[in-house]
Protein backbone atom coordinates (compact mmCIF):
# COMPACT_ATOMS: atom_id res chain seq x y z
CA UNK A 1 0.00 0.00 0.00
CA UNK A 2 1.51 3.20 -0.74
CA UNK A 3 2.70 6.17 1.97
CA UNK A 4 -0.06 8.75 1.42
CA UNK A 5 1.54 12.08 0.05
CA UNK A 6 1.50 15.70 0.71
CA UNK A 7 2.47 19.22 -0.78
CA UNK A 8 5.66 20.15 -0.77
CA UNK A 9 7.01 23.44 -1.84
CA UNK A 10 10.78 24.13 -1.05
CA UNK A 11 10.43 28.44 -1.93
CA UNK A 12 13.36 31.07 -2.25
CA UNK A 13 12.97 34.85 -2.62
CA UNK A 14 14.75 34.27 -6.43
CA UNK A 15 12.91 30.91 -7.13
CA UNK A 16 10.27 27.61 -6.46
CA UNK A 17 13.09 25.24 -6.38
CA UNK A 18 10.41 22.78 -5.82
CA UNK A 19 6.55 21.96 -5.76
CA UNK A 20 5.18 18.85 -6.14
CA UNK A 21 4.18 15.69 -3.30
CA UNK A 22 6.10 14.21 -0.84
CA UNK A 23 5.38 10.93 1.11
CA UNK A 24 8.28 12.12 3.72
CA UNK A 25 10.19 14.69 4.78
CA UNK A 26 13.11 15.92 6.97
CA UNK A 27 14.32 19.24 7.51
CA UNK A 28 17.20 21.17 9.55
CA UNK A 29 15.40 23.34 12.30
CA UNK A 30 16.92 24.68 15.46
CA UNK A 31 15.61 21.78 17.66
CA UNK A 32 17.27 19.26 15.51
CA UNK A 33 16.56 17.67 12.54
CA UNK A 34 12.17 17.21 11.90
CA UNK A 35 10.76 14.50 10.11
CA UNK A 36 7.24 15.63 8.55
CA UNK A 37 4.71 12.58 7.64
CA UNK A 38 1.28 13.52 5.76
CA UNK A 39 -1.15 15.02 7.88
CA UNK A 40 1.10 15.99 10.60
CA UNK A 41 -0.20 18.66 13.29
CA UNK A 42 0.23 22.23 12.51
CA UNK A 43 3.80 23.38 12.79
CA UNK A 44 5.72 26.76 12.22
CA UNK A 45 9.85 26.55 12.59
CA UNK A 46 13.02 28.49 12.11
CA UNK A 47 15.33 26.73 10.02
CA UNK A 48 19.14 26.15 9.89
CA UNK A 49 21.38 24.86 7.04
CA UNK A 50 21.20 21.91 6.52
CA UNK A 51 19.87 18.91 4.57
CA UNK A 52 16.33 19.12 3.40
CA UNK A 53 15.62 15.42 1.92
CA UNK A 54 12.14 13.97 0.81
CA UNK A 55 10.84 10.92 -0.99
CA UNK A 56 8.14 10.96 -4.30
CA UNK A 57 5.29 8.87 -3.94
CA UNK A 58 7.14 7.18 -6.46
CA UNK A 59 10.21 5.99 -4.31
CA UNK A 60 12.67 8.63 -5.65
CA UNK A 61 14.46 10.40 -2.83
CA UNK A 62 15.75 14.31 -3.46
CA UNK A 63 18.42 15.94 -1.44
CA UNK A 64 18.36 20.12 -1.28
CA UNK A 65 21.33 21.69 0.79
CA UNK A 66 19.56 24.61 2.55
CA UNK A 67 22.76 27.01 2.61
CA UNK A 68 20.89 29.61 5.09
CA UNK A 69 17.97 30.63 7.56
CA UNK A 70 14.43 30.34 6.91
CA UNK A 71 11.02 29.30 8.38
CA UNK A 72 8.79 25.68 7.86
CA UNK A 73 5.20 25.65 7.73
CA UNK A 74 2.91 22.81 8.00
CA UNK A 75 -0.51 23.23 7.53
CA UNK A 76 -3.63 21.78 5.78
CA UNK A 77 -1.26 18.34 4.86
CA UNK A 78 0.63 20.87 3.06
CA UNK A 79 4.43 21.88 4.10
CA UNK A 80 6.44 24.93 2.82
CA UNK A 81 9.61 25.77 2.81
CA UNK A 82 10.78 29.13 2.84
CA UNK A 83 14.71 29.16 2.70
CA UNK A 84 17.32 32.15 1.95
CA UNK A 85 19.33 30.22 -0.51
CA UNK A 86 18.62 26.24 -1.85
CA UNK A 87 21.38 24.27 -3.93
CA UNK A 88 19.99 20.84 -5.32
């Protein structure tokens, strides 16, 4: 049976580096790295650089280096990412 999926948007102020669904994924916030599931409560984060990795429904994982600050939300089984700078 397959992982149910949400919106992902991974958003800089140049760029969407990405949009699309996500079955997983796993950010760098100040508390430590947070692993995001569909329909996961409400949520609102600072993040740090870091890895931000996430899985297709399809299987395929992707790997973005966030390379500054920036803020998560999680809302409405959707999750947004809204970094300074992204490299894939």
């Amino acid at each position: 049976m397959a992982s149910p999926a949400f919106t992902l948007e991974v958003v800089t102020p140049e760029r969407v580096v990405f949009t699309g669904q996500a079955t997983t994924a796993v950010v760098p916030a100040e508390e430590g790295y947070l692993g995001i599931l569909a329909h996961h409560a409400p949520l609102i984060a600072t993040l740090t650089p870091g890895r931000i990795t996430f899985r297709s429904p399809e299987g395929t994982m992707t790997t973005l280096q966030n390379e500054g600050a920036g803020f998560l939300e999680v809302r409405d089984n959707r999750v947004t990412v809204l970094a300074d700078r992204v490299a894939a």
